[in-house]
Every structure is written in C-alpha cells, then in structure tokens.
Protein backbone atom coordinates (compact mmCIF):
# COMPACT_ATOMS: atom_id res chain seq x y z
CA UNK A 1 -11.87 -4.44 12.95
CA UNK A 2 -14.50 -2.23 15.01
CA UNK A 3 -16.69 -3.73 17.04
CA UNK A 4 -18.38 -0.69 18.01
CA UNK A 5 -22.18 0.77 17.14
CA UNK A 6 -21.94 2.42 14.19
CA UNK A 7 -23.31 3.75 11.26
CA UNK A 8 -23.30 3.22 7.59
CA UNK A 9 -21.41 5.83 5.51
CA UNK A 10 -22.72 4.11 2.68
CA UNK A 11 -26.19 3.82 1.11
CA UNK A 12 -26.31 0.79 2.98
CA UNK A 13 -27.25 -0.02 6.39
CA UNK A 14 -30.54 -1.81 6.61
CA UNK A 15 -31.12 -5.15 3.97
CA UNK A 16 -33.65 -7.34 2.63
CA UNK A 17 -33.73 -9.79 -0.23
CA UNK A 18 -35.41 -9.97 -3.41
CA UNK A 19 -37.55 -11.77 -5.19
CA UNK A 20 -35.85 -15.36 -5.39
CA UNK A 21 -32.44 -14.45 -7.23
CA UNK A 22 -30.71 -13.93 -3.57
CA UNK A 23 -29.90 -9.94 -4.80
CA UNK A 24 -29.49 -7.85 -2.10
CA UNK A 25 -30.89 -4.56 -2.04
CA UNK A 26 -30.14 -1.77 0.60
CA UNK A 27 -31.90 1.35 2.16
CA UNK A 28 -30.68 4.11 4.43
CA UNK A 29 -31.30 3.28 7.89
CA UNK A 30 -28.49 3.25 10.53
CA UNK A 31 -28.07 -0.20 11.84
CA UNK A 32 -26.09 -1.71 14.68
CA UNK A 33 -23.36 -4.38 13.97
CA UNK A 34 -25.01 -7.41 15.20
CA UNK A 35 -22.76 -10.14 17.63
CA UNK A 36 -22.67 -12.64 14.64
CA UNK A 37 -21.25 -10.00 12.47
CA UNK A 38 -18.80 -8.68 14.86
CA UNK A 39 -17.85 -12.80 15.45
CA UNK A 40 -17.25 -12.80 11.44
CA UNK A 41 -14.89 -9.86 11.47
CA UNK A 42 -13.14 -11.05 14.14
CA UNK A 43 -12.59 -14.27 12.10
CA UNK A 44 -11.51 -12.39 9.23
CA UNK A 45 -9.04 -10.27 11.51
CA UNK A 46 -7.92 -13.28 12.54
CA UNK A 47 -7.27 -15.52 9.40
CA UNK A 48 -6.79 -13.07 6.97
CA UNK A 49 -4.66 -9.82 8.37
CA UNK A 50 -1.76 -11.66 9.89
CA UNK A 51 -0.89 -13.03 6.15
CA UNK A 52 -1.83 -9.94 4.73
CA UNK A 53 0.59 -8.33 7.03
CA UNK A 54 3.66 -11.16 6.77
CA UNK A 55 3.18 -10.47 3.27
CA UNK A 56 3.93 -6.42 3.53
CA UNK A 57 6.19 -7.55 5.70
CA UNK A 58 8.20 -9.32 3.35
CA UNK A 59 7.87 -7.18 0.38
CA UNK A 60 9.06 -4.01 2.18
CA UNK A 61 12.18 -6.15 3.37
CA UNK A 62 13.08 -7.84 0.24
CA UNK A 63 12.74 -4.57 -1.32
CA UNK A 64 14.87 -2.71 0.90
CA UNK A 65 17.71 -4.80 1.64
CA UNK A 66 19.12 -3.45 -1.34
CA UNK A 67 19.66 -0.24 1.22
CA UNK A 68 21.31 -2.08 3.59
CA UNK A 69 23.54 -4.02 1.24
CA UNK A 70 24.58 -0.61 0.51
CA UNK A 71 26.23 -0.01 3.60
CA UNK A 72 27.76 -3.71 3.77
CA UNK A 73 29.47 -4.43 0.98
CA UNK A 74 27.47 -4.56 -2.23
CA UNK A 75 29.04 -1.21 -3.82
CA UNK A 76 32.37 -2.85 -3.17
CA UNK A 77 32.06 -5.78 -3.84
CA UNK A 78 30.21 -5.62 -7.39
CA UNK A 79 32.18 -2.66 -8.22
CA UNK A 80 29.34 -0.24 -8.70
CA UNK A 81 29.35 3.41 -8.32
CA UNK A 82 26.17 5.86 -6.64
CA UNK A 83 24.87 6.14 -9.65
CA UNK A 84 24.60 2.58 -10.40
CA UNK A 85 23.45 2.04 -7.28
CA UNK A 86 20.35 4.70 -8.08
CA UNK A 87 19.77 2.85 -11.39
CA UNK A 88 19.16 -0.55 -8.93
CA UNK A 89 16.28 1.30 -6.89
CA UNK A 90 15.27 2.55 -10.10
CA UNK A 91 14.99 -0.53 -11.91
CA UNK A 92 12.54 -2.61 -9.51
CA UNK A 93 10.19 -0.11 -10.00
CA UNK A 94 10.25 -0.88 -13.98
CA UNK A 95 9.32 -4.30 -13.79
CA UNK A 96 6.49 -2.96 -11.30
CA UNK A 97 5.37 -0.82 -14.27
CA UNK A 98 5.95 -3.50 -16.77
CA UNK A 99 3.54 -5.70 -15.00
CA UNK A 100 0.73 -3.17 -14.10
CA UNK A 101 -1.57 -4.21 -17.14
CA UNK A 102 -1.13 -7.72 -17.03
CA UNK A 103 -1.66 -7.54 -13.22
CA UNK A 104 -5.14 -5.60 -13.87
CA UNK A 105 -5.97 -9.04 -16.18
CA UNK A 106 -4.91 -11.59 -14.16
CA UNK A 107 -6.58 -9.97 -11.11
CA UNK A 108 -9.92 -10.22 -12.32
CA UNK A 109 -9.67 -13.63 -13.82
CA UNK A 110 -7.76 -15.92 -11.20
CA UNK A 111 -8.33 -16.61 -7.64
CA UNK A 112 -6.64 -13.97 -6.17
CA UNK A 113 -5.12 -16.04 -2.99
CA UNK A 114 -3.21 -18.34 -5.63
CA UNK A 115 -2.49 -16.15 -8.20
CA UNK A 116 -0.32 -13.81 -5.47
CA UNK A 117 1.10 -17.15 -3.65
CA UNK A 118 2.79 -18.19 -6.82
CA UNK A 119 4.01 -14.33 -7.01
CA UNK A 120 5.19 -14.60 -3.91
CA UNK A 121 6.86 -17.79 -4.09
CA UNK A 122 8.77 -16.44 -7.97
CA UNK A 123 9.64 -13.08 -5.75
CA UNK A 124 11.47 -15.11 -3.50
CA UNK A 125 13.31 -17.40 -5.79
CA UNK A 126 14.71 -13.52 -7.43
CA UNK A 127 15.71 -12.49 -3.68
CA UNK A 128 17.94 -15.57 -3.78
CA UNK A 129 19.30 -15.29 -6.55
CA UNK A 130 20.26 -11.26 -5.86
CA UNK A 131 22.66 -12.65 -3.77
CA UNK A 132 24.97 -14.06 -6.28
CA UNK A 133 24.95 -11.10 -8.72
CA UNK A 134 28.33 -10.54 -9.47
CA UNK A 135 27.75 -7.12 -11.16
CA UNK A 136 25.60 -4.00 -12.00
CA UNK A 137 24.47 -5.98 -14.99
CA UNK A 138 22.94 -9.35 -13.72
CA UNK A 139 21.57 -7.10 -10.38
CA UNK A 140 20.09 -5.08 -12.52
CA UNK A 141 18.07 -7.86 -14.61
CA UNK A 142 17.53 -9.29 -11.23
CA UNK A 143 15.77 -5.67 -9.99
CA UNK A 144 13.69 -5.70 -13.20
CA UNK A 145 12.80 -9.18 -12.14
CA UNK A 146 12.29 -8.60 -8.67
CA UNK A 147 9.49 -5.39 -9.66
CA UNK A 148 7.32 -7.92 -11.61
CA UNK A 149 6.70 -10.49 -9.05
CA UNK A 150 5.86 -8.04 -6.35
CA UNK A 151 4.02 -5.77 -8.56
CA UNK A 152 1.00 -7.44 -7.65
CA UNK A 153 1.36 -7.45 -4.13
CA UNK A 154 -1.07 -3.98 -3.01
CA UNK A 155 -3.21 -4.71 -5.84
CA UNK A 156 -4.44 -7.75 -5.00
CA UNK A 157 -4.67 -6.84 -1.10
CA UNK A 158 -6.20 -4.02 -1.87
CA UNK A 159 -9.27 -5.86 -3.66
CA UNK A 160 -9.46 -8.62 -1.29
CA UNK A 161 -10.13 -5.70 1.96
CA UNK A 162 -12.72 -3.95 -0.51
CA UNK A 163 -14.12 -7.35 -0.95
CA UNK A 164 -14.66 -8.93 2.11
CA UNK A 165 -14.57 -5.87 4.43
CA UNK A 166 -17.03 -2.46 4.97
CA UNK A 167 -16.32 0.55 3.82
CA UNK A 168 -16.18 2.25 7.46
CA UNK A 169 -13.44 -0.41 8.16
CA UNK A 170 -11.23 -0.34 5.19
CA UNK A 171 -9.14 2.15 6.56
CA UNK A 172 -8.27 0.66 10.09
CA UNK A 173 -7.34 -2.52 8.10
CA UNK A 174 -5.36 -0.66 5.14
CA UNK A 175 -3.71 0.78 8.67
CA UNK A 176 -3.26 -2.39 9.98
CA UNK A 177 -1.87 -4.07 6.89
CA UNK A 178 0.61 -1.25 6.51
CA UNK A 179 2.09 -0.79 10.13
CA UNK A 180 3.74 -3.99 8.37
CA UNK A 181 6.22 -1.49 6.78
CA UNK A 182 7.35 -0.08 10.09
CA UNK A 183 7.10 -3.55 11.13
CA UNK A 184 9.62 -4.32 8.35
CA UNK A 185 11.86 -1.36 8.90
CA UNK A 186 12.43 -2.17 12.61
CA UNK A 187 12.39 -6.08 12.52
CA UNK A 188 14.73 -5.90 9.25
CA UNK A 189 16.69 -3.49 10.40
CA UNK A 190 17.41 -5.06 13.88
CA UNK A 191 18.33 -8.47 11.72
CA UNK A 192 20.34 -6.48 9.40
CA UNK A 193 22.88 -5.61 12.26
CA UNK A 194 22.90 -9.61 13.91
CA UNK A 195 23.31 -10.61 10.08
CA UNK A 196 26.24 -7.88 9.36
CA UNK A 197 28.13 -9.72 12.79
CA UNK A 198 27.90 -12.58 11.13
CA UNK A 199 30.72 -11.59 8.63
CA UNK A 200 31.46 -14.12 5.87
CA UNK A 201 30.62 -17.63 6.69
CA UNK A 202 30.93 -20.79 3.86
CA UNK A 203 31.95 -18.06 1.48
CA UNK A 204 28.69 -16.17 1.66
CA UNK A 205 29.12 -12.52 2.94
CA UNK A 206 27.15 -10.51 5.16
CA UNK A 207 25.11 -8.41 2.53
CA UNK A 208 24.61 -12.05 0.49
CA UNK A 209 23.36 -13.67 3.59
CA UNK A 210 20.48 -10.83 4.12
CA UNK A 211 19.16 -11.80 0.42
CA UNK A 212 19.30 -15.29 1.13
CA UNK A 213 17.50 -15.48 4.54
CA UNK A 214 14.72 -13.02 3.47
CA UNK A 215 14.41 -15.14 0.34
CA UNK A 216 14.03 -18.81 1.45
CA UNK A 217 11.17 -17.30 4.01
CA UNK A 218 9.56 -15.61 1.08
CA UNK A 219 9.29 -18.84 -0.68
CA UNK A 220 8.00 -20.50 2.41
CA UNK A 221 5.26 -17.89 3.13
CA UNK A 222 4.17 -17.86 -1.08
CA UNK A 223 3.55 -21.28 -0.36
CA UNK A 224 1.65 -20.88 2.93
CA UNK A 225 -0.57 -18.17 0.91
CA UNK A 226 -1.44 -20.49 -2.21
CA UNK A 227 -3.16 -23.09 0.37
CA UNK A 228 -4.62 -20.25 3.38
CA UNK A 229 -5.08 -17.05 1.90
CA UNK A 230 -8.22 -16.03 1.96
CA UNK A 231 -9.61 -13.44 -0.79
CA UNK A 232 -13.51 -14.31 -1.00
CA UNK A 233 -15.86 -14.82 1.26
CA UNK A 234 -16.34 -18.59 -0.09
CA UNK A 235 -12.42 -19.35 1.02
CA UNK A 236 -12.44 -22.35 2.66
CA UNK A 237 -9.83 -21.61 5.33
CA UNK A 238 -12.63 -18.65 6.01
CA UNK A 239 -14.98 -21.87 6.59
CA UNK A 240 -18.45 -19.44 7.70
CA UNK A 241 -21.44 -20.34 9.32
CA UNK A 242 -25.30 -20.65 8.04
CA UNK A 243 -25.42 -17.46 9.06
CA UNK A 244 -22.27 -15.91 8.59
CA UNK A 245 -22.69 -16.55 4.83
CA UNK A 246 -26.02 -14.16 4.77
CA UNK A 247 -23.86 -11.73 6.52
CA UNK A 248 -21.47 -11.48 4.00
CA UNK A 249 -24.39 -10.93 1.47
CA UNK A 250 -25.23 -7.99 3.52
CA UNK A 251 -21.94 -6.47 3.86
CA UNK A 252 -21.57 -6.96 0.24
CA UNK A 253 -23.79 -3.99 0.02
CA UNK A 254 -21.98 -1.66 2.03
CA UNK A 255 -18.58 -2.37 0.40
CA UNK A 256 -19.95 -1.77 -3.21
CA UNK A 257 -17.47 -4.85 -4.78
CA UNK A 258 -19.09 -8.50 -6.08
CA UNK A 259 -16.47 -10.13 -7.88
CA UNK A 260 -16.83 -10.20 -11.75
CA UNK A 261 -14.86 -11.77 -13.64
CA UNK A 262 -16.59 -10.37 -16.80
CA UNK A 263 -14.45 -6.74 -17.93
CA UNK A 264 -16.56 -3.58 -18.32
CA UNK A 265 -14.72 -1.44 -20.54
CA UNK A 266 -16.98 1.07 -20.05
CA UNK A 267 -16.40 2.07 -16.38
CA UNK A 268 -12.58 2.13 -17.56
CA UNK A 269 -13.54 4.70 -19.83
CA UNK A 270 -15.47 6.20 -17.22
CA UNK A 271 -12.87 6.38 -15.09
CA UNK A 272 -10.71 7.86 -17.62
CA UNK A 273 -13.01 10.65 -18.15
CA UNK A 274 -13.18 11.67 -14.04
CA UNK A 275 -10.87 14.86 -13.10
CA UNK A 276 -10.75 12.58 -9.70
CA UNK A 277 -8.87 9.87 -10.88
CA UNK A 278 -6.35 12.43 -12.60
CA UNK A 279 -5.99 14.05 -9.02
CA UNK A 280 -5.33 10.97 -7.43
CA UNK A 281 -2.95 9.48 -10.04
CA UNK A 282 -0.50 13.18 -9.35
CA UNK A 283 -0.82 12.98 -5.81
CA UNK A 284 0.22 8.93 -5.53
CA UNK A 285 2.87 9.73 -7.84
CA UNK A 286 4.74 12.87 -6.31
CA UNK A 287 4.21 10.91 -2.88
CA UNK A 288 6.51 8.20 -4.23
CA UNK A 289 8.70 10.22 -5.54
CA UNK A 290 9.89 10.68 -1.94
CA UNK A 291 8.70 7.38 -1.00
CA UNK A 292 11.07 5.72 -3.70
CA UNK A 293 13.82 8.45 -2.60
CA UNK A 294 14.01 7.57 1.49
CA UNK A 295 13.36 3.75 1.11
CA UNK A 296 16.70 2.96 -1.31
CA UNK A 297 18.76 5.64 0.54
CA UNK A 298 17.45 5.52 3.90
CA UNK A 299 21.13 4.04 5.70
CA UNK A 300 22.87 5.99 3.02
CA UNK A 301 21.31 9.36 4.64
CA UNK A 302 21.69 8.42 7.37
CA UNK A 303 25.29 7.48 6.83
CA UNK A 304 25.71 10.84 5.54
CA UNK A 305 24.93 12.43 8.44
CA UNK A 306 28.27 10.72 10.42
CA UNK A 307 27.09 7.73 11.34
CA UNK A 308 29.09 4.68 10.77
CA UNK A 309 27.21 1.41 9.19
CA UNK A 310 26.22 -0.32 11.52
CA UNK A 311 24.59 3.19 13.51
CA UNK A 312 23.20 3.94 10.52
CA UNK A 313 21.26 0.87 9.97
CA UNK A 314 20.49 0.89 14.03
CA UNK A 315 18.89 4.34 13.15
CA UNK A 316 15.92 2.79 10.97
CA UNK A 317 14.34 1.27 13.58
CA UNK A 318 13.45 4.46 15.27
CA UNK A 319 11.84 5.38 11.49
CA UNK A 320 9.97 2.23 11.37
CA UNK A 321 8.56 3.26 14.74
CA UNK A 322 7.81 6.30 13.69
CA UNK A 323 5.80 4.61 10.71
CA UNK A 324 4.12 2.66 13.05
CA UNK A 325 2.63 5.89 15.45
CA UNK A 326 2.18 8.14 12.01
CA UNK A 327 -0.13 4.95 10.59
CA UNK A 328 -1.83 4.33 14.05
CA UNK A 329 -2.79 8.39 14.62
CA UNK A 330 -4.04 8.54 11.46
CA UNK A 331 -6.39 5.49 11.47
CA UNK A 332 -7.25 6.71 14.79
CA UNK A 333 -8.13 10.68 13.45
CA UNK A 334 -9.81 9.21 10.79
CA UNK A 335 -11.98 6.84 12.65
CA UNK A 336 -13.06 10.01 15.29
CA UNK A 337 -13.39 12.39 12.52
CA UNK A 338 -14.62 10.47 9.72
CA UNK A 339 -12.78 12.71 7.59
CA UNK A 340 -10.27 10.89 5.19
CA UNK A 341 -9.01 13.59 2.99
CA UNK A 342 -8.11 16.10 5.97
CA UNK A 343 -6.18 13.23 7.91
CA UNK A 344 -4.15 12.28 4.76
CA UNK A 345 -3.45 16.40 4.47
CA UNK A 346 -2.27 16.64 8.31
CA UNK A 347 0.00 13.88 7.56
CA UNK A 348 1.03 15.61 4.11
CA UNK A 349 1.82 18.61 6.55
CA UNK A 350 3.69 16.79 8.94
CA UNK A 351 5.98 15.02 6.09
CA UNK A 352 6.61 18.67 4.55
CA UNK A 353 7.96 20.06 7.50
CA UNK A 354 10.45 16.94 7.74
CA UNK A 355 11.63 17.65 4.18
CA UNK A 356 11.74 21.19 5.17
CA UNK A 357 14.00 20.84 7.93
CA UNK A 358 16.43 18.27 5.88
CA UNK A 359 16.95 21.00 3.18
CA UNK A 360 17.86 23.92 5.73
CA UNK A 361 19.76 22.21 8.37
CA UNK A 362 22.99 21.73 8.62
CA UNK A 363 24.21 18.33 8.00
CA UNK A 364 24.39 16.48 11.50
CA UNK A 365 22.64 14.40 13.61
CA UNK A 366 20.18 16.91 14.25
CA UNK A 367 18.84 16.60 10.81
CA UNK A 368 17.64 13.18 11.94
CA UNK A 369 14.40 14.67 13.39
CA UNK A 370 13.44 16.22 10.18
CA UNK A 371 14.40 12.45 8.52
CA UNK A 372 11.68 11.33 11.10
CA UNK A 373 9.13 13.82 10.12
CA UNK A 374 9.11 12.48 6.14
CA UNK A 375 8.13 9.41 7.23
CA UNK A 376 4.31 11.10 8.32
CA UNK A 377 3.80 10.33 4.27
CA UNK A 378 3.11 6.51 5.14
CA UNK A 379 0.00 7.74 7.57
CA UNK A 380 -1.16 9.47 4.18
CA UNK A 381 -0.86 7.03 2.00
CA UNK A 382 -2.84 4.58 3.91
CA UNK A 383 -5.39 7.50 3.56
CA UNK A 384 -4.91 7.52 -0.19
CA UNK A 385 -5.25 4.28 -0.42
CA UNK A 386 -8.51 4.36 1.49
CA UNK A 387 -10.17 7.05 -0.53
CA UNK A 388 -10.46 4.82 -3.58
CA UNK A 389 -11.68 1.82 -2.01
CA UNK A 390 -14.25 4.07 0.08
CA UNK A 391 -15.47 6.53 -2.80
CA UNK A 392 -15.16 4.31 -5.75
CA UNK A 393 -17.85 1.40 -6.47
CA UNK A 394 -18.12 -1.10 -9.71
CA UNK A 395 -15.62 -3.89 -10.14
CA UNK A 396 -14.23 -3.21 -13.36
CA UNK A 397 -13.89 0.72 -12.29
CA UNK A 398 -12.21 0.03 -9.28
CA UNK A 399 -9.42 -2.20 -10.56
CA UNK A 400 -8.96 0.33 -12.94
CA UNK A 401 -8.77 2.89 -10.49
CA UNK A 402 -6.48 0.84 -8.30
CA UNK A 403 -3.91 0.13 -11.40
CA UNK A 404 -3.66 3.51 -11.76
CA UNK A 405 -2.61 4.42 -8.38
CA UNK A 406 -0.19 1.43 -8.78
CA UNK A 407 1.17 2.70 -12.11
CA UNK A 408 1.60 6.45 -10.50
CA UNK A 409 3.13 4.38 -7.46
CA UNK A 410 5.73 3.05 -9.64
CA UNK A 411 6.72 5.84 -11.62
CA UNK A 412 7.37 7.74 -8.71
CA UNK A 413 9.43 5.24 -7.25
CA UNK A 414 11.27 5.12 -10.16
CA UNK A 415 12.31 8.85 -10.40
CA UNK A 416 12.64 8.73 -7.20
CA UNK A 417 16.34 7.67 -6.30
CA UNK A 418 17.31 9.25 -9.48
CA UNK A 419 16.73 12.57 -7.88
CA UNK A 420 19.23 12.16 -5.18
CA UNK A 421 22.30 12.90 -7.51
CA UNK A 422 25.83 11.97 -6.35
CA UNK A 423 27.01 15.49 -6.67
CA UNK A 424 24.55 16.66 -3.91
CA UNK A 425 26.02 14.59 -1.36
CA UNK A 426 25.48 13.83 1.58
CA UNK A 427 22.97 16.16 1.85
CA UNK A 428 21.11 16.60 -1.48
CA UNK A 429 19.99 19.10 -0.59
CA UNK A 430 18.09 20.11 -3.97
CA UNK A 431 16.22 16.70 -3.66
CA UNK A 432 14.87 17.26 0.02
CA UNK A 433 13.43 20.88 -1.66
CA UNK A 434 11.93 18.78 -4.32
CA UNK A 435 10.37 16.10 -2.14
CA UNK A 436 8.89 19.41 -0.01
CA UNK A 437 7.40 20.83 -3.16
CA UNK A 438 5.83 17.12 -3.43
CA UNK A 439 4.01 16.97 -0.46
CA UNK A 440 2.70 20.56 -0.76
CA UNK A 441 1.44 19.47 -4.39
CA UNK A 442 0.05 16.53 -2.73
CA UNK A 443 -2.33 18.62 -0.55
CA UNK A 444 -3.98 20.85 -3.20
CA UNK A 445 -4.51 17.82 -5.45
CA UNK A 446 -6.26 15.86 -2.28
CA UNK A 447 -8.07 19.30 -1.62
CA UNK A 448 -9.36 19.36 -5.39
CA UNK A 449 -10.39 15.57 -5.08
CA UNK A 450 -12.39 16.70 -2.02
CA UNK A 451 -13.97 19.69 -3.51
CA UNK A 452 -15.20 17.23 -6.63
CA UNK A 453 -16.80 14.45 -4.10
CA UNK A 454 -18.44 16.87 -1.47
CA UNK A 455 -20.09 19.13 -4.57
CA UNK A 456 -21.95 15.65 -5.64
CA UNK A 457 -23.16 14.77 -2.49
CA UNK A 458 -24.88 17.72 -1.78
CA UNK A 459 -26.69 17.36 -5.43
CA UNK A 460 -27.41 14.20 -4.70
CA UNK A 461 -28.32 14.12 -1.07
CA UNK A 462 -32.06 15.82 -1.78
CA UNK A 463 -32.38 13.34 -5.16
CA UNK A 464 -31.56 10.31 -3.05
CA UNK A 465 -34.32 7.45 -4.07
CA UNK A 466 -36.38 5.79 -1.01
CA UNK A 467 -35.84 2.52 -3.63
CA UNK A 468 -32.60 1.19 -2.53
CA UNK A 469 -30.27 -0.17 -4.82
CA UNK A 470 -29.23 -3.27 -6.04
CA UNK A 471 -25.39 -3.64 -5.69
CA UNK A 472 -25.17 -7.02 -8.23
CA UNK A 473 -26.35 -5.04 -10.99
CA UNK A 474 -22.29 -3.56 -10.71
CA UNK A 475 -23.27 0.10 -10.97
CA UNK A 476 -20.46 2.61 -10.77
CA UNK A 477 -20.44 5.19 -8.04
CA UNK A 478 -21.65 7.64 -10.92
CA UNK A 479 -24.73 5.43 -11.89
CA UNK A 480 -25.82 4.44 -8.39
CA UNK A 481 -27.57 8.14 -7.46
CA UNK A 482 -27.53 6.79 -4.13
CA UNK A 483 -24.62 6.30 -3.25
CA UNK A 484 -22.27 8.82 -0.86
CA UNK A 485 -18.54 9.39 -0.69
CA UNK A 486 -17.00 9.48 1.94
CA UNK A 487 -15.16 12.52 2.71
C-alpha cells in the first residue's frame, strides 16, 4: 500500500537467484521499492482489497443484524427472553469453533479464493433463512450454522495478505481490510433505520427484511469471489507482467510464506512448545470477550441508556466511525514508529478507559463517550493480527498460529454475551469491570510477547550469517537464524 522508500524489516531486502531451481535467496541490504513494484502493489490494492473489504463488510453485517433485530422485533416476535437472546450471540461463535480444525485443512489444500466463495455463498443462503426462524430453537441451529460458514472468513484473508504482500505492509492492509467493520457498523446501521421504516411489507417484517437483503447480496458477492478473488500471485484476474512475476519471487522473500500444500507437523509442535503463541492465544481471547460482548448488545446498550430504537441504532454509526479513526491512527503510529506491540498497547489503554468509564458512570447518555472509547480494541486487534503475520515464518507454523488466534477469537466471543447477565441491566455493570480487567490483561500478555521477541534479536543480531537464506526451504522463524521480528 506504501509507495514510499523504505527499508526491509526482514532479512530480506536485496535478491539474487540460484543455481537453476529459480530459489530465491536474500541478504541484508536496504533496497528501494522499484516503480514496477510499486505498479504491482497498486494492482493488488486495486483487485484484491476492495473484495477483501466487501467481504468484512458483509460478515460483520450478517453477523450483527442479530443486534438490530433485537431492537425491532425479533424478541417479540419469536418469543425469546435476554437470555435466549445471549445464547444466539453465543451460539455463532460455536460453529466458528466447530469449524476451526477443518478450516486449518481445507486452507492448506484448496485454492483459497474458491474454497471461501463457496463459504460465502452457504453463509448467505443461512442469513436467509434466519429470517424465517420462528423460534429460539430453529435460530439457534441457524446461529450454529451461520458460525461455520464464516469461520473461515479472517483465516483465509489473513494468509492470502501474508502471501502476496511484505511484511512492512501487512499492517496498513490488515488496517485497510478492517476499517470494513466500521464500514459495516455505519453503512448497516444507516440501512437498518431506512429498513425499520419500511414496516411489514408482503408479510415480511422489518427485522426479517434486514436478514433477507444482507443475505441475497452475500450470495451474490460468494459468487463474485469464486471467479475474481485473488489469493496467489498466479491468479489470473491478478494477470502480471514478465516482470511483475520475478517481483513476486522477490517479495516472496520478505513475507516469509510459499504456499505448501504438504503439512509439517513439526512446526505445529513447534508452535505448541513457544510461550509466544500461549501469550497471544490469552490476549486474542480476553479481547473478544469484549469484542463478542459490544457487537451482540451494542443497540441494546445503547437502548439502555434511554434511547428509543430507532436512536439507538442511529447511535452506531458514530461507533463505526470511531472504528474507522481508532484503525486509521493506529496503522498510521505503527507505520511512523515501527513499533507494533506499543501501538496495539495505546489502543489497549484507550479501550480500558472506555470500559472504565461505563462501569462508574451513571447510566445516561453521558456514558456514551466511554461506549466510544471500547471501541479503541479494533485499532489493537488489527495490531494483533499483524504481529503473527510479521514475526511468524513457515507455512505450516503460521496456519497453525493463525487457527489459534481464531480458536481464542471464538471462545471469547462466545463467553462474551454470556457475561452481560439480565439481572445487571441496563448497565451491567459487573461486565464493563470485567471487560476492563480484559484489556489490562491484554497489555501485560502483549508486553511478555515483546520481551520474548526483542531478547532473540539481540542474540541473534551479532550471529546473523552474511549467507542469506533460502525462504523455499520453509524454515520456521526459529530455524532461519536470520531472520528478525518485528517489534
């Protein structure tokens, strides 16, 4: 996404081939991004993010119109109580975790553009079908449902930006592709109130209608991504030059991922064995603790706080704005400072003090500026998100290490809504002291993940070989000696 002078934060930076076999090996000199390369990542901007995006897009809306049914209808007219209604947020995130393994199969041994259209287009088909639930029982199937088909979704974007992208620009596009949640928050949101004027028409009500809508364009775009979406650099909607393809060989380097579809069990077990990935897998999953908390009883706050329902679903668009500047500050600290970790614990900070607020305050409209603050989370996880793919190398290890942020992702945002107990409102209070606790706990664990990474570079920066190293021999961050995390 850069186009400016820059220089590697990997061991690569400088290239030349070997022998006949076409492997790449690199050495440590800076380089400057040439104009053919900065043509090619325009070209991938401009083919690949939009999708990416619609895609985020679309999950984080079909997801959460389960909030906004909440507020038009659904309780009433399905007969379920607040606790039900927790057990529905709850549920989606099941099927996520039901499908994590399979997903970590299926990633490495399908094209990944196809395997997530046909997600997409199954995802959809549930969304439709929400619609006509008739009770807690069939929407809850239908949430189960619903968890498995987007389960893949981050997973598979996730290894198609450490794919076909550098490291030092992995977290500007992890950025990009998640402003698409704001996107969704403010977009959906602002739909949500023209589709709750529309009332009941041909026996469909207002709450129906928002499944339906999101649903058939769902379908539509799972289509669009089984024929465009790019996820290697021999796509053919990606269609590259002579000399855009020896490029990508070079850039291969610096990103540390060549697709194998052969498993290496042992960088699982490597992984398994690294106090990092333990760190990592705590923080992603007390982060969506809140995460899981806020997005199925964001309008219901709100709501809480004396709003009426269509006000309170008018209020989330300031959040997804919100989202938006939290994502673009911290993509843009990041990119000045070049360091990850502390720009993921200034947005930890900035969430805490929002959670802070919504446990002290008294419960009125003031408390909306705390609400506001929590959402300074979604600036860290793009940061979380951006620490694996930029300090972990070796295919196998980094799906694994990607699956288990996933799994951590969806047990949080399964306990989640079941901390926000019906005797506690409107405030739940207890809950907002719980999600503070979360983000402080999500600081020392980034801190210790920090402490690990910056204790092997300095053993390893005087050790550092002048041979450089050959990335399609698939070493693991711990086997390639040259190789530097970034902090």
């Amino acid at each position: 996404m850069s186009e400016k002078v820059e220089k590697a934060s990997t061991t690569s930076s400088s290239f030349e081939e070997k022998g006949q076999n076409n492997h790449i090996e690199v050495s440590n000199a800076p380089f400057i991004k040439s104009a053919a390369e900065k043509r090619l990542v325009r070209k991938l901007n401009t083919r690949l993010l939009p999708l990416a995006s619609l895609i985020i897009f679309l999950q984080f809306v079909d997801k959460a119109a389960l909030s906004v049914a909440a507020v038009l209808g659904i309780l009433q007219d399905t007969k379920m109580s607040l606790s039900q209604f927790s057990w529905l947020g709850a549920l989606f995130y099941l099927g996520y975790f039901v499908w994590q393994l399979p997903n970590t199969y299926f990633l490495q041994k399908f094209p990944i553009g196809k395997y997530l259209g046909v997600l997409l287009i199954l995802w959809g088909v549930i969304t439709i079908a929400t619609a006509f639930g008739k009770n807690f029982a069939q929407l809850a199937v239908l949430r189960v449902l619903l968890g498995v088909f987007e389960a893949g979704t981050y997973p598979a974007l996730i290894m198609i930006f450490n794919t076909l992208y550098r490291r030092s620009e992995q977290s500007a596009c992890f950025g990009f592709l998640y402003l698409s949640n704001g996107l969704g928050s403010v977009v959906g949101s602002a739909a949500a109130v023209g589709i709750a004027k529309m009332g009941t028409q041909h026996g469909i009500t207002a709450w129906q209608w928002g499944y339906v809508i999101w649903g058939v364009i769902t379908v539509v775009t799972g289509i669009i991504s089984v024929i465009f979406l790019i996820d290697s650099p021999e796509s053919w909607f990606l269609q590259l030059t002579e000399e855009e393809q020896e490029i990508v060989k070079l850039r291969t380097q610096d990103n540390a991922v060549v697709r194998k579809q052969k498993v290496k069990v042992s960088q699982y077990w490597e992984a398994l064995k690294e106090p990092r990935l333990w760190l990592l897998f705590i923080a992603s999953l007390s982060h969506n603790l809140q995460n899981g908390g806020l997005v199925t009883y964001s309008t219901v706050l709100v709501q809480g706080l004396g709003f009426d329902p269509i006000e309170s679903i008018l209020l989330q668009i300031p959040s997804g704005a919100f989202t938006v500047i939290y994502i673009a500050i911290a993509v843009y600290i990041n990119r000045r400072s070049k360091q990850i970790i502390y720009t993921a614990i200034i947005c930890y900070s900035v969430s805490a003090l929002g959670c802070l607020l919504l446990a002290v305050l008294p419960n009125t409209g003031i408390k909306l500026l705390g609400y506001y603050f929590t959402w300074a989370q979604t600036g860290s996880y793009v940061m979380l998100i951006s620490i694996i793919g930029s300090t972990v190398s070796g295919y196998s290890k980094k799906i694994f290490y990607n699956g288990a942020n996933m799994l951590a992702y969806t047990i949080g945002n399964f306990a989640g809504p079941l901390m926000l107990v019906e005797s506690t409102k409107p405030a739940y209070t207890p809950t907002m002291w719980g999600f503070f606790g979360a983000n402080l706990l999500n600081i020392l664990c980034l801190l210790g993940v920090r402490l690990i990474l910056a204790r092997i570079n300095k053993k390893r920066a005087p050790e550092r070989s002048s041979e450089p190293t050959d990335v399609y021999l698939n070493l693991t961050d711990k086997e390639d000696k040259n190789y530097i995390y970034n902090l």
